[in-house]
Protein backbone atom coordinates (compact mmCIF):
# COMPACT_ATOMS: atom_id res chain seq x y z
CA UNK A 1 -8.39 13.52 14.23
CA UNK A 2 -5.89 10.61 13.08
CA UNK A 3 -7.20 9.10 10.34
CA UNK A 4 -7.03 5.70 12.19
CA UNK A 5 -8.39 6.54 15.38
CA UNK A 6 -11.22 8.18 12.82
CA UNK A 7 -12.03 4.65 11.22
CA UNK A 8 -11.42 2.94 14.43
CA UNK A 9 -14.15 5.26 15.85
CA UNK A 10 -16.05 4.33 12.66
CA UNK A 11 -15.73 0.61 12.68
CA UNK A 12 -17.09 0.58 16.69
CA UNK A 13 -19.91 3.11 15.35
CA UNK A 14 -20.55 0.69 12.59
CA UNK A 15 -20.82 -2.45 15.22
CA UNK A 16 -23.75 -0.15 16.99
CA UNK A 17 -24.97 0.68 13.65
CA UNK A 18 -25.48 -3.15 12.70
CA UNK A 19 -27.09 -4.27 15.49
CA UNK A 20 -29.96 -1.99 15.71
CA UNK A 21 -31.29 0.24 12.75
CA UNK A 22 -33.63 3.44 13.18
CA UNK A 23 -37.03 3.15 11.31
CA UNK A 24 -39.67 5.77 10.73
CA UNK A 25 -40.46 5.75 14.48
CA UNK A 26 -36.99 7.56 14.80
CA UNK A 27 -38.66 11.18 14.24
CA UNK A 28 -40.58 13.56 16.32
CA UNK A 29 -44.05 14.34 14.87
CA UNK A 30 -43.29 17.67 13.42
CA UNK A 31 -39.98 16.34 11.73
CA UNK A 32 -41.92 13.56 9.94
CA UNK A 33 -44.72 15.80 8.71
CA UNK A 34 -41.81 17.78 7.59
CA UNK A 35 -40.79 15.54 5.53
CA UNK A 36 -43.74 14.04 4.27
CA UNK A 37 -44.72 18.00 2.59
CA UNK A 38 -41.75 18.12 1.18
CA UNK A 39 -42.02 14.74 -1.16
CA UNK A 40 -45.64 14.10 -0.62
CA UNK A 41 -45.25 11.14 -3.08
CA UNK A 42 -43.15 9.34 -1.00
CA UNK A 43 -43.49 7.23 2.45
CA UNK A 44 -40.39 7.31 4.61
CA UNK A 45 -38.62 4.00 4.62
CA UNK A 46 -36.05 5.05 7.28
CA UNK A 47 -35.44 7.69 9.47
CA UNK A 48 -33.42 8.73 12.50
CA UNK A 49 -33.30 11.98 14.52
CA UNK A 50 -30.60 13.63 16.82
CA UNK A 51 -30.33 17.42 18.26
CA UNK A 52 -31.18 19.53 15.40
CA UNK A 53 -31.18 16.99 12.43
CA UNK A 54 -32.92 14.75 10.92
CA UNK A 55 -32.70 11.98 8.40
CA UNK A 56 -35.05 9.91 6.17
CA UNK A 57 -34.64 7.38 3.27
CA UNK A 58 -37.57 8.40 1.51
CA UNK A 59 -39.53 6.18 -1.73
CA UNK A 60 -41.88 6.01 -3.90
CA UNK A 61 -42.10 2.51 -4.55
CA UNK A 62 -39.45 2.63 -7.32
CA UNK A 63 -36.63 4.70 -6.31
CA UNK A 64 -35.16 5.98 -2.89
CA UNK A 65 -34.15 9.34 -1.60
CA UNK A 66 -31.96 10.35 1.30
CA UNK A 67 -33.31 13.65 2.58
CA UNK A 68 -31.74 15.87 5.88
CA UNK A 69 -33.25 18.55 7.48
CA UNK A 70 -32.16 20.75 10.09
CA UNK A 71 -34.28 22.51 12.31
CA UNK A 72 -33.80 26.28 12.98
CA UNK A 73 -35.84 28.71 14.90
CA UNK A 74 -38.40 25.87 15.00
CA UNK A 75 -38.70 25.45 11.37
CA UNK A 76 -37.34 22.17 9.44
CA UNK A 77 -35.11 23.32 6.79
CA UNK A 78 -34.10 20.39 3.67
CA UNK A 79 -30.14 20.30 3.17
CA UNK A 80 -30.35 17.78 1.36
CA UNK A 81 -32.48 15.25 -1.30
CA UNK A 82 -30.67 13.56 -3.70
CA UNK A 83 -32.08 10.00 -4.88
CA UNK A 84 -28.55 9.48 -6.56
CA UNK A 85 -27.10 9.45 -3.37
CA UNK A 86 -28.28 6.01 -2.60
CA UNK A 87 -27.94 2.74 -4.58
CA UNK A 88 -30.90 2.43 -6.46
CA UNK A 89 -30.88 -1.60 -7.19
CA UNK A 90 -30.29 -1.79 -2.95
CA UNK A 91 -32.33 -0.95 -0.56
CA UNK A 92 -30.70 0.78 2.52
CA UNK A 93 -30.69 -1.05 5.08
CA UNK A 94 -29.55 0.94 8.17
CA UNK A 95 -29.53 4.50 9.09
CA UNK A 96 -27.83 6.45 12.05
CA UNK A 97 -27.80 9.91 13.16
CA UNK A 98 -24.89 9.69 15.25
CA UNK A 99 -24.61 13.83 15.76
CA UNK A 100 -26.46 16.25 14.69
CA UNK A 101 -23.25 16.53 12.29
CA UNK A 102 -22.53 12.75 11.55
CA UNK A 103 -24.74 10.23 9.59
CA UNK A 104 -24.45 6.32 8.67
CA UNK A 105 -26.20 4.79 5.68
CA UNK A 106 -25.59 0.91 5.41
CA UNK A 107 -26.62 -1.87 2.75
CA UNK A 108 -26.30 -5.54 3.53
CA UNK A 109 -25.61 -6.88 -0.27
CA UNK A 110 -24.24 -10.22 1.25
CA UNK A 111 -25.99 -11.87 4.50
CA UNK A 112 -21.82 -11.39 5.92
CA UNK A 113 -21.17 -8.15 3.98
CA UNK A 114 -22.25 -4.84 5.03
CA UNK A 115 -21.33 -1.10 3.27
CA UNK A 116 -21.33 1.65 5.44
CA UNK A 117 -21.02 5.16 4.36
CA UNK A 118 -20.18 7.78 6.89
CA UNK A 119 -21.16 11.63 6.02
CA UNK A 120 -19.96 14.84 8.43
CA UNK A 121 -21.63 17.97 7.95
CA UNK A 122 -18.60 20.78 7.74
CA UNK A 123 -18.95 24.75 6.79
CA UNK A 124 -22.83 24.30 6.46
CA UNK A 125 -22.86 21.45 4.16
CA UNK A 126 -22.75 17.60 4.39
CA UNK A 127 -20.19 15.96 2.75
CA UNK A 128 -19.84 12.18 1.95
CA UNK A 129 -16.37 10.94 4.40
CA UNK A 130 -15.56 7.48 3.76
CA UNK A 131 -16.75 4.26 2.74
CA UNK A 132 -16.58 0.80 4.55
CA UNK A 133 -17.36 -2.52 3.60
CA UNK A 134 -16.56 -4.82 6.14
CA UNK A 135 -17.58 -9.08 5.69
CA UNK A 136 -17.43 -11.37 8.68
CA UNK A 137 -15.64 -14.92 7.98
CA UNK A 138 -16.43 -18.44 9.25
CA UNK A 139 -14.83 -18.69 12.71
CA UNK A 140 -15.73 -15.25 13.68
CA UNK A 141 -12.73 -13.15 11.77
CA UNK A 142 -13.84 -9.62 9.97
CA UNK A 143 -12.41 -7.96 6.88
CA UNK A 144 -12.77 -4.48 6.47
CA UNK A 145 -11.68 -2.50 3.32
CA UNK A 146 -11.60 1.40 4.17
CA UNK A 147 -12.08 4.40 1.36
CA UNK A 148 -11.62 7.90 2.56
CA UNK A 149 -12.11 11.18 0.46
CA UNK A 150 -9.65 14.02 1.83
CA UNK A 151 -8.64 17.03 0.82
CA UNK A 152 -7.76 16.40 -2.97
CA UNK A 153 -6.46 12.75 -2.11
CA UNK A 154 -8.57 9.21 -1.85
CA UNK A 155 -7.17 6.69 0.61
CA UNK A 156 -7.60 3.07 0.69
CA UNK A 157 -6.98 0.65 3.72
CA UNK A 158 -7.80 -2.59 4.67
CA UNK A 159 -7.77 -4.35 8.42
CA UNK A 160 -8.42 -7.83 9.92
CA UNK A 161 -9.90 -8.19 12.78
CA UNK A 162 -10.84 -10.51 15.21
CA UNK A 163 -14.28 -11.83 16.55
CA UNK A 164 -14.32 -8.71 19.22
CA UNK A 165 -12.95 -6.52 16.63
CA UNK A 166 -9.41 -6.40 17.79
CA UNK A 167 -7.21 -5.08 14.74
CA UNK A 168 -4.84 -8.16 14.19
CA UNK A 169 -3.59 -6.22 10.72
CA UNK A 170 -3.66 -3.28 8.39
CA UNK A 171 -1.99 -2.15 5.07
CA UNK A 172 -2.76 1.45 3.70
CA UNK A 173 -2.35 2.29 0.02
CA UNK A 174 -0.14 5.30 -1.41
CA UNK A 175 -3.15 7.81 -1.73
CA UNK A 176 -4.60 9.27 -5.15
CA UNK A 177 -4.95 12.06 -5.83
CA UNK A 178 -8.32 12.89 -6.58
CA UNK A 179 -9.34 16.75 -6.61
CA UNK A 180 -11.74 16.35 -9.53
CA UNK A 181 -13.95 14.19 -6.44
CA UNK A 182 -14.15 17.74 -4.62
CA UNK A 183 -17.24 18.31 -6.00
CA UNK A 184 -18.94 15.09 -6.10
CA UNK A 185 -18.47 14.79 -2.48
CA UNK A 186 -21.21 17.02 -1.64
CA UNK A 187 -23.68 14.96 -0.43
CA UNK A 188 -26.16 17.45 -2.70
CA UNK A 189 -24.61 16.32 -5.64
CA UNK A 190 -22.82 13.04 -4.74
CA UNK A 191 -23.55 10.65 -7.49
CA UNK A 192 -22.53 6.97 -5.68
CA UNK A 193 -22.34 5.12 -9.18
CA UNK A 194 -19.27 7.80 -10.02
CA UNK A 195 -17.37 7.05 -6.53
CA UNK A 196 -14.50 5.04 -7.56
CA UNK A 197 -15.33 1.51 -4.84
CA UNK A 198 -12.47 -0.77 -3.73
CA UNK A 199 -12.18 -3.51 -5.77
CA UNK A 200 -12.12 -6.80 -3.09
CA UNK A 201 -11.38 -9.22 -5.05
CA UNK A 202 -8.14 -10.50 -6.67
CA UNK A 203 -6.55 -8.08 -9.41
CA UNK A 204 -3.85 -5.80 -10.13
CA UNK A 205 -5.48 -2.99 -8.31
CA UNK A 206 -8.00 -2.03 -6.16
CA UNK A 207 -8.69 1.36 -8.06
CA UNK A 208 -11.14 1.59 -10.82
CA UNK A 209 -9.61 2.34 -14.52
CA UNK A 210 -11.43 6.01 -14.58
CA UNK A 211 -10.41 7.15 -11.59
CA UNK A 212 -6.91 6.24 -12.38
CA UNK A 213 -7.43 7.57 -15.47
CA UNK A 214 -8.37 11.00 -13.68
CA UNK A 215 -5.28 10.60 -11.80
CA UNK A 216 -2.75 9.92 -14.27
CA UNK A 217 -4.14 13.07 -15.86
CA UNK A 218 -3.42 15.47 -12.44
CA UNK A 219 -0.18 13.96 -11.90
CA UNK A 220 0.96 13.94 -16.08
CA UNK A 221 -0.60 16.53 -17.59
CA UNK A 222 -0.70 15.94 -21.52
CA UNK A 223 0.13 12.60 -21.63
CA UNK A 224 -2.87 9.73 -23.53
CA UNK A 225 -3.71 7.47 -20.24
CA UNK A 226 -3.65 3.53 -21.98
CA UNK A 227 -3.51 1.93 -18.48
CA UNK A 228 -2.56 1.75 -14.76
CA UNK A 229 -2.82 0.68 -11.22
CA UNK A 230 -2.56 1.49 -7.64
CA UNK A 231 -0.36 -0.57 -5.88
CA UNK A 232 0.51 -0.67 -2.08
CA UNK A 233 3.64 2.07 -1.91
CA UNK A 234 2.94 3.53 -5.35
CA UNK A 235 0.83 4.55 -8.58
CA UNK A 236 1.92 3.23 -12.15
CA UNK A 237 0.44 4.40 -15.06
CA UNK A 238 1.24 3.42 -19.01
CA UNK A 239 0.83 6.46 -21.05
CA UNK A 240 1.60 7.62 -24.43
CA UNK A 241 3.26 11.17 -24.75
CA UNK A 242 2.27 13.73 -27.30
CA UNK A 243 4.96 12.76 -29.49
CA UNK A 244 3.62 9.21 -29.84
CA UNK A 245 5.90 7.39 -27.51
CA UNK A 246 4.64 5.22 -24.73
CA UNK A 247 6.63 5.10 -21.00
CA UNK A 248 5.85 3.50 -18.02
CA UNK A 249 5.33 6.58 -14.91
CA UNK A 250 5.05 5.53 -11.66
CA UNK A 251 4.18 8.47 -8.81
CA UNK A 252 4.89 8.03 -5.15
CA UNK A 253 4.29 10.27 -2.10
CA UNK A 254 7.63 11.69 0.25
CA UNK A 255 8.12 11.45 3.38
CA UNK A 256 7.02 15.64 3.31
CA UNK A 257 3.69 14.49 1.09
CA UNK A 258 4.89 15.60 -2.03
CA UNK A 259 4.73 13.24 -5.15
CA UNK A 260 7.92 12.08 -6.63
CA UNK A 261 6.95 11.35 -10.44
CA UNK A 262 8.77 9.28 -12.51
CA UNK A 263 8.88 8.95 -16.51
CA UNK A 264 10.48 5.86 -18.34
CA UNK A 265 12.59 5.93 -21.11
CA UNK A 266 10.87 5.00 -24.39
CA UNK A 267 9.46 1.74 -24.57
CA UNK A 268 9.90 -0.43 -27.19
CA UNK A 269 7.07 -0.78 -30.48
CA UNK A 270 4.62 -3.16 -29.51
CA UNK A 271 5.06 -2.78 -25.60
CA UNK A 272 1.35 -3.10 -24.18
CA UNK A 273 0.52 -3.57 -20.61
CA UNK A 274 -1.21 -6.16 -18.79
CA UNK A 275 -1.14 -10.06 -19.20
CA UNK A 276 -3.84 -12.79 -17.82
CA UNK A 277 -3.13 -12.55 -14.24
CA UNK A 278 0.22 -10.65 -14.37
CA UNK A 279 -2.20 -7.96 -15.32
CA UNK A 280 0.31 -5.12 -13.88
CA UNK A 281 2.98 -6.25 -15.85
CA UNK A 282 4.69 -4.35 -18.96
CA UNK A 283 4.43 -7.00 -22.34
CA UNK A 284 7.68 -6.27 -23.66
CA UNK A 285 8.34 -9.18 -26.58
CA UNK A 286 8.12 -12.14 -24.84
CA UNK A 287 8.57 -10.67 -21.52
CA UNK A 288 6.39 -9.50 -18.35
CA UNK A 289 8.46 -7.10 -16.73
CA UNK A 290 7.29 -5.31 -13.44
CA UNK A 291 8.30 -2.40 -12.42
CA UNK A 292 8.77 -0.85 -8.87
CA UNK A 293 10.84 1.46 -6.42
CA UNK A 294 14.03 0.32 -5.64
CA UNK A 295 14.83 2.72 -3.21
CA UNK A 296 14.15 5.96 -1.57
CA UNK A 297 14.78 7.69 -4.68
CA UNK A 298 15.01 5.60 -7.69
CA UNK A 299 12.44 3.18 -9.77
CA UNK A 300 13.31 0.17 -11.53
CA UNK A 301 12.53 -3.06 -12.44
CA UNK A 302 11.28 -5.56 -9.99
CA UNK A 303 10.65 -8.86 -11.98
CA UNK A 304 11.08 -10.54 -15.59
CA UNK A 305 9.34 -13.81 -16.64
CA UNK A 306 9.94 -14.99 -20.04
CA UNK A 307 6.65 -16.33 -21.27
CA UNK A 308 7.81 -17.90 -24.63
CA UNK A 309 6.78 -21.29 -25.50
CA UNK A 310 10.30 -22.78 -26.07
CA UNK A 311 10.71 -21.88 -22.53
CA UNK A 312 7.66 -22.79 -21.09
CA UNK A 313 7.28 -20.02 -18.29
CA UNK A 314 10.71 -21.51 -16.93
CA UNK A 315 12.56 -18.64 -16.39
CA UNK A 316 11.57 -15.63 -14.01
CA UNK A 317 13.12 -13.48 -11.53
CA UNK A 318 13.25 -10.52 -8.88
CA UNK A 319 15.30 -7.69 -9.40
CA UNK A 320 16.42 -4.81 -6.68
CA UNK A 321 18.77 -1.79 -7.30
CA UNK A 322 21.77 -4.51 -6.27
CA UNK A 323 20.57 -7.36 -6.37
CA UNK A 324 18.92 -10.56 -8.79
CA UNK A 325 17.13 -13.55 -6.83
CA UNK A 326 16.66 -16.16 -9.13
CA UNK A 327 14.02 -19.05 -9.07
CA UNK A 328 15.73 -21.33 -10.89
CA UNK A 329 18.25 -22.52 -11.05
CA UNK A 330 19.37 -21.52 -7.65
CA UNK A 331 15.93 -20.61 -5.93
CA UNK A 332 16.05 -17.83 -3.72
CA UNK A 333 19.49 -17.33 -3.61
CA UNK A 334 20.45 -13.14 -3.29
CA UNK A 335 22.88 -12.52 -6.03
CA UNK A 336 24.46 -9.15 -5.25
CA UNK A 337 26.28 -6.52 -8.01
CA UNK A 338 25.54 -3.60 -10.16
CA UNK A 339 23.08 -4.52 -12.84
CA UNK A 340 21.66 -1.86 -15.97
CA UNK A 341 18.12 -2.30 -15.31
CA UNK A 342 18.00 -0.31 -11.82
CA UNK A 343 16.62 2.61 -12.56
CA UNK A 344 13.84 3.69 -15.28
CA UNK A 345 14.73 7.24 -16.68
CA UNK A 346 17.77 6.08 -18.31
CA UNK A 347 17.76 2.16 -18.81
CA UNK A 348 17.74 0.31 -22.27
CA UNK A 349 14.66 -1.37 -22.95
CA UNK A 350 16.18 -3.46 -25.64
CA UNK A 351 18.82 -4.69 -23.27
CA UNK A 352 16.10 -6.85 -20.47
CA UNK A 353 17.43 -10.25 -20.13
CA UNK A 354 15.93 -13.21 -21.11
CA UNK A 355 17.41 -15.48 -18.40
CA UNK A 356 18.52 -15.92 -14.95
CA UNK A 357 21.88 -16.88 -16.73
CA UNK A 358 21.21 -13.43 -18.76
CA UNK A 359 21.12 -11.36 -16.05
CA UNK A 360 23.84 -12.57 -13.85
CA UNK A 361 25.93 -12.07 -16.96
CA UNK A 362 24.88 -8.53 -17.18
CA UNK A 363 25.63 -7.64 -13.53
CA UNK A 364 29.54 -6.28 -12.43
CA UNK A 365 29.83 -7.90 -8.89
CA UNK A 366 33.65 -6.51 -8.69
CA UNK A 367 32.50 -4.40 -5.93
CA UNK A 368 30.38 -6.62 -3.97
CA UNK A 369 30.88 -9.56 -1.93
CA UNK A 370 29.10 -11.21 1.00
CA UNK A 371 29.58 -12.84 4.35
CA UNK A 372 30.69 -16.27 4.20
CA UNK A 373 31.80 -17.79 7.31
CA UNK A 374 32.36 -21.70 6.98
CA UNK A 375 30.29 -22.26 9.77
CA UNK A 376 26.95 -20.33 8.92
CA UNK A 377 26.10 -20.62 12.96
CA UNK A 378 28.97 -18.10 13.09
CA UNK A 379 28.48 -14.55 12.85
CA UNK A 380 31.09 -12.04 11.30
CA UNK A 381 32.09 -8.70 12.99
CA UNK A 382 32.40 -5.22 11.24
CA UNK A 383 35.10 -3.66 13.21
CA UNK A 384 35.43 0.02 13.67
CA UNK A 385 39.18 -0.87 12.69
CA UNK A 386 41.44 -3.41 11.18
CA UNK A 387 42.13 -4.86 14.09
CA UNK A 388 40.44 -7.98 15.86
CA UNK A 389 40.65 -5.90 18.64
CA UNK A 390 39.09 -3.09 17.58
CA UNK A 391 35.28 -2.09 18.20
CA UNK A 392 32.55 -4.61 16.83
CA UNK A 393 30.11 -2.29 15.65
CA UNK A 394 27.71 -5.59 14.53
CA UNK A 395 27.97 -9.16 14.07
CA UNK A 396 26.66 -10.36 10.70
CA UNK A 397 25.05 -13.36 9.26
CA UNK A 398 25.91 -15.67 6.92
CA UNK A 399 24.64 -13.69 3.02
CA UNK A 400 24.64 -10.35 4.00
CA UNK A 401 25.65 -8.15 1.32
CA UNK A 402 28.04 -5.69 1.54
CA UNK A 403 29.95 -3.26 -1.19
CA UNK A 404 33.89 -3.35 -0.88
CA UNK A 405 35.58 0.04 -0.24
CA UNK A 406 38.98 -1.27 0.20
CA UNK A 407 41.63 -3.79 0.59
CA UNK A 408 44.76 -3.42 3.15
CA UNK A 409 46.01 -6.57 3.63
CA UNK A 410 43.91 -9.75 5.31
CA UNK A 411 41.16 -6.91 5.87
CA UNK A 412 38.39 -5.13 3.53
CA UNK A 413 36.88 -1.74 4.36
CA UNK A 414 32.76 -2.47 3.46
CA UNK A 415 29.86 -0.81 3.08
CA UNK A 416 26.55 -2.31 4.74
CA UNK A 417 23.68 -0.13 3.65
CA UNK A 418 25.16 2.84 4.70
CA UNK A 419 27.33 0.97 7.92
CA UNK A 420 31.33 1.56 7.15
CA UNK A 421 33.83 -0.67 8.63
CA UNK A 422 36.14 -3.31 8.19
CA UNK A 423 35.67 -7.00 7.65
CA UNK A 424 38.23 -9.86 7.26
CA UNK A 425 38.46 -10.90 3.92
CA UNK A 426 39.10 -14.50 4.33
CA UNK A 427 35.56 -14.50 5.53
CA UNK A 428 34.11 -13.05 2.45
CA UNK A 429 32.87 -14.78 -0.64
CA UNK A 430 34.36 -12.03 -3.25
CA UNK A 431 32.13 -11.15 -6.77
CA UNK A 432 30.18 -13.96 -8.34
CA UNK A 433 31.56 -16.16 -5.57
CA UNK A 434 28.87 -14.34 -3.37
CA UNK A 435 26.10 -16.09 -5.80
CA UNK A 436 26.80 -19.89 -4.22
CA UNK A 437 26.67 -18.86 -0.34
CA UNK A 438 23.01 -19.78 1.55
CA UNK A 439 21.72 -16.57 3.29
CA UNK A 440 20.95 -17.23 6.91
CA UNK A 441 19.74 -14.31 8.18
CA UNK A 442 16.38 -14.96 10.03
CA UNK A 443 13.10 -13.18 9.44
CA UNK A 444 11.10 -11.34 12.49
CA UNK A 445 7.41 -10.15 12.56
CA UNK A 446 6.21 -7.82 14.82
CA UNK A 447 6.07 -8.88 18.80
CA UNK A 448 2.27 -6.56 18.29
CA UNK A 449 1.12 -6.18 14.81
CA UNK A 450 -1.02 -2.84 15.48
CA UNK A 451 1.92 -1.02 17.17
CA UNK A 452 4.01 1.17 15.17
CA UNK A 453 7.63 0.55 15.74
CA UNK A 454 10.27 2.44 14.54
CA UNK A 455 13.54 2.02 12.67
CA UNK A 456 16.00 3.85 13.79
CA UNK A 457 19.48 5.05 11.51
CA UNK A 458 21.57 3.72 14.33
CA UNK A 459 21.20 1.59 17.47
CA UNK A 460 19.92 4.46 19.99
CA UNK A 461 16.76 6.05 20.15
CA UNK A 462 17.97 9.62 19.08
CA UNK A 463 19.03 9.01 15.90
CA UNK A 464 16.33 10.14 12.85
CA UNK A 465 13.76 7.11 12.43
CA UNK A 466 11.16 6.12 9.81
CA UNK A 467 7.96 4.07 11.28
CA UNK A 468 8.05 0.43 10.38
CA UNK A 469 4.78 -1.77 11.14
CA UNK A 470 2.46 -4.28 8.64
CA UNK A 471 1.43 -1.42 7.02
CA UNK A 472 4.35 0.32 6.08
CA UNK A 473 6.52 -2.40 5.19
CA UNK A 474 4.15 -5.51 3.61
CA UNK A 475 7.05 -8.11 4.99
CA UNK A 476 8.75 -9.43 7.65
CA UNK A 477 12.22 -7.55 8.11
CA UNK A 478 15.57 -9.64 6.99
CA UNK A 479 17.82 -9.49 10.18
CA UNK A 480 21.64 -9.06 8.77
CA UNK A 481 23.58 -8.77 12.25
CA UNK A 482 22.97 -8.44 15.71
CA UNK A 483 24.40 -4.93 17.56
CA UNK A 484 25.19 -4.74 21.00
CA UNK A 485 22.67 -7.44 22.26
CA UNK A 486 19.88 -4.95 22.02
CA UNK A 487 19.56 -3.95 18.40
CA UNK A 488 18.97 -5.46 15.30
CA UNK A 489 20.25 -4.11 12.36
CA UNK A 490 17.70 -5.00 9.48
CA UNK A 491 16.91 -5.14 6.16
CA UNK A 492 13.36 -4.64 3.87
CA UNK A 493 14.57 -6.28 0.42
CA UNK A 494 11.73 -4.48 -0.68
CA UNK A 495 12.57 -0.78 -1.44
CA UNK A 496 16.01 -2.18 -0.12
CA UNK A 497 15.66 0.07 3.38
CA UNK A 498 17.87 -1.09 5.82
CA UNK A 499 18.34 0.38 10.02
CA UNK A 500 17.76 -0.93 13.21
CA UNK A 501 15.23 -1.95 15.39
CA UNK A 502 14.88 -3.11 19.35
CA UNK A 503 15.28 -6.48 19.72
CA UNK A 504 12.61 -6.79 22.27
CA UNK A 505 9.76 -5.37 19.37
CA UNK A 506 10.02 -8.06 17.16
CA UNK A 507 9.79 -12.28 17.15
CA UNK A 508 10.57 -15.06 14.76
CA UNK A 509 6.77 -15.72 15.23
CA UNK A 510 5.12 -19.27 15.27
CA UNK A 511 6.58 -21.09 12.56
């Protein structure tokens, strides 16, 4: 089943769950002597039954037990009684035979927060599923954060929901890989203090430091784990290699599920990791750098901010694999070029700026310009030709990058994120010119958040597409031109993808 028709399944069976939970009254007579000779110690706090199983938090006044039986041939059979499965400082309270194959244990730690844990029964043995801790707001709204144990990987998600439990929003985390949980997951030997919980509240990641610690050693093998994080589209981990060095890695899955590792160059002596809130930031001197994809392929870094005193925290920055946007002095202005620090396996530590001013200095914009029509109502066309006759394939707005191919006269032949074709050049701001010009291309959000859409490598449906919805991207998508009346052509500044969309999916949303 799709993993999120699975949770959505789980969330409604949650909802049922919550609003009525099975007590010892749940079992037939000969299931609850059953259990009562197998732990005569113990009294049965909870209990369900459904076809051929049966389930029972059992105690003895100290500590609880979760205990299944199956019957077979008319004889109750124990499959499972393991007091570590359960939360010892918590009593359970909810429990739900859904199948004879399915089972729901909840704990209400908040009077708005329940944890649900979901366990299938597969091959003859019950397994521990997923995890859900979901916390109603004032006003009715519902936050639920999703962990899921499958086949070697752990995935994370979290939704928002409405009142009736409408999904208004999701994001899903890169998974982690996570075969040494194999055998925890049994729920025989599942030992709930060692599963690795979401952490809820704000920080650098939601993954515990031993479980990324376990990962960092399945995905780099012989390198000293010193600290990491799991971030939305991708796991970064500071190591130290055998020879004493220290790199940044950073993993990420393809589009075919395989993981794309990368390794750093050598960082400087004294580089640490983590700072006060920036707490998935390199320290590097007096700078937190972050570090990131910048496109399908290559890793980079995504942000400097200059911490020293004499500065005072003034200067800091975004970086993509073109591109610098500056907060000060010119906030949120796109400057476009090539820059050095783009990609991580062969940049020079030693050479990070140390300014806005620093950077801009260090980037060659001889290639680049951008769209500067003197009226920024107007839009520019890319023609298939140089020829104001010639096919539009696009009309562009006002900052849209593009990387110069050629010059023939009063035209240039551009590049727009993989879009060839020909532009005039007295509408172009050329180089470092392209730093002063506003961008005006508008933002769009989703027409329905919990619809995938897709984005297509040109504007008609056959060509190849990658799914685009909250989840996938984290943003709302930059619109640089408008093709044919019907298409967008867009860009993600983060991960710098770029393609187009239907008009008629997406809105400038309410303010």
């Amino acid at each position: 089943m799709n993993k999120l028709v699975r949770l959505v399944c789980l969330t409604l069976l949650v909802g049922w769950l919550l609003t009525g939970t099975a007590a010892a009254d749940g079992l037939t007579a000969d299931a609850e002597a059953f259990f009562h000779s197998a732990l005569p110690s113990h009294t049965i706090a909870l209990s369900d039954q459904c076809g051929f199983a049966a389930a029972a938090v059992m105690t003895d006044g100290t500590s609880q037990t979760l205990c299944l039986a199956r019957q077979q041939n008319g004889v109750w059979e124990m499959e499972v009684s393991n007091p570590a499965a359960l939360r010892q400082e918590m009593q359970v309270a909810s429990l739900l035979l859904d199948t004879d194959e399915t089972l729901f244990w909840s704990y209400n730690p908040y009077g708005t927060v329940w944890d649900t844990y979901h366990a299938v029964r597969v091959n003859d043995q019950w397994r521990v599923a997923s995890l859900m801790t979901s916390e109603t707001h004032d006003g009715g709204e519902i936050s639920e954060y999703h962990l899921a144990y499958e086949t070697g990987l752990l995935y994370y998600s979290t939704y928002s929901c409405d009142e009736n439990e409408n999904i208004l929003s999701k994001d899903s985390y890169v998974p982690v890989p996570a075969s040494w949980l194999e055998a925890w997951m049994h729920l025989n030997a599942y030992d709930d203090s060692r599963l690795p919980k979401p952490n809820n509240h704000y920080t650098h990641s939601w993954l515990s430091d031993e479980a990324a610690a376990l990962a960092a050693e399945e995905l780099f093998p012989g390198h000293r784990f010193l600290g990491g994080c799991a971030e939305r589209k991708h796991l970064e981990f500071f190591l130290q290699k055998p020879n004493g060095e220290r790199v940044i890695a950073l993993s990420r899955l393809d589009q075919n599920g395989n993981w794309k590792n990368v390794l750093s160059t050598p960082l400087p002596e004294g580089s640490a990791y983590g700072f006060e809130n920036f707490s998935s930031s390199l320290v590097i001197g007096d700078l937190l750098v972050s570090v990131g994809p910048v496109d399908a392929n290559t890793c980079g870094v995504t942000f400097i901010y200059n911490i020293s005193d004499e500065l005072s925290g003034a200067y800091m920055f975004s970086l993509g694999k073109n591109r610098i946007t500056g907060e000060s002095p010119n906030p949120y202005t796109y400057c476009y070029g090539d820059h050095p620090w783009a990609d991580l396996t062969v940049m020079d530590w030693n050479s990070l700026p140390h300014s806005l001013e620093e950077a801009l200095d260090g980037m060659d914009s001889s290639r680049w310009a951008v769209v500067n029509n003197p009226n920024s109502a107007d839009r520019l066309h890319l023609r298939l030709s140089p020829d104001r006759g010639a096919k539009s394939l696009g009309k562009y707005y006002n900052g849209t990058p593009v990387r110069i191919l050629e010059t023939k006269g009063e035209w240039v032949r551009v590049d727009i994120f993989g879009v060839a074709g020909w532009m005039m050049k007295k509408y172009l701001a050329l180089g470092d010119a392209g730093y002063q010009v506003e961008a005006v291309f508008p933002s769009r959000i989703p027409v329905n958040p919990t619809t995938h859409h897709y984005v297509y490598a040109g504007p008609e449906r056959d060509q190849p597409a990658f799914c685009a919805s909250c989840e996938d991207i984290g943003e709302s998508l930059l619109v640089l031109g408008i093709t044919d009346d019907e298409w967008y052509h867009v860009w993600f500044p983060n991960g710098d993808r770029t393609g187009y969309v239907e008009q008629k999916n997406w809105y400038e949303g309410n303010g």
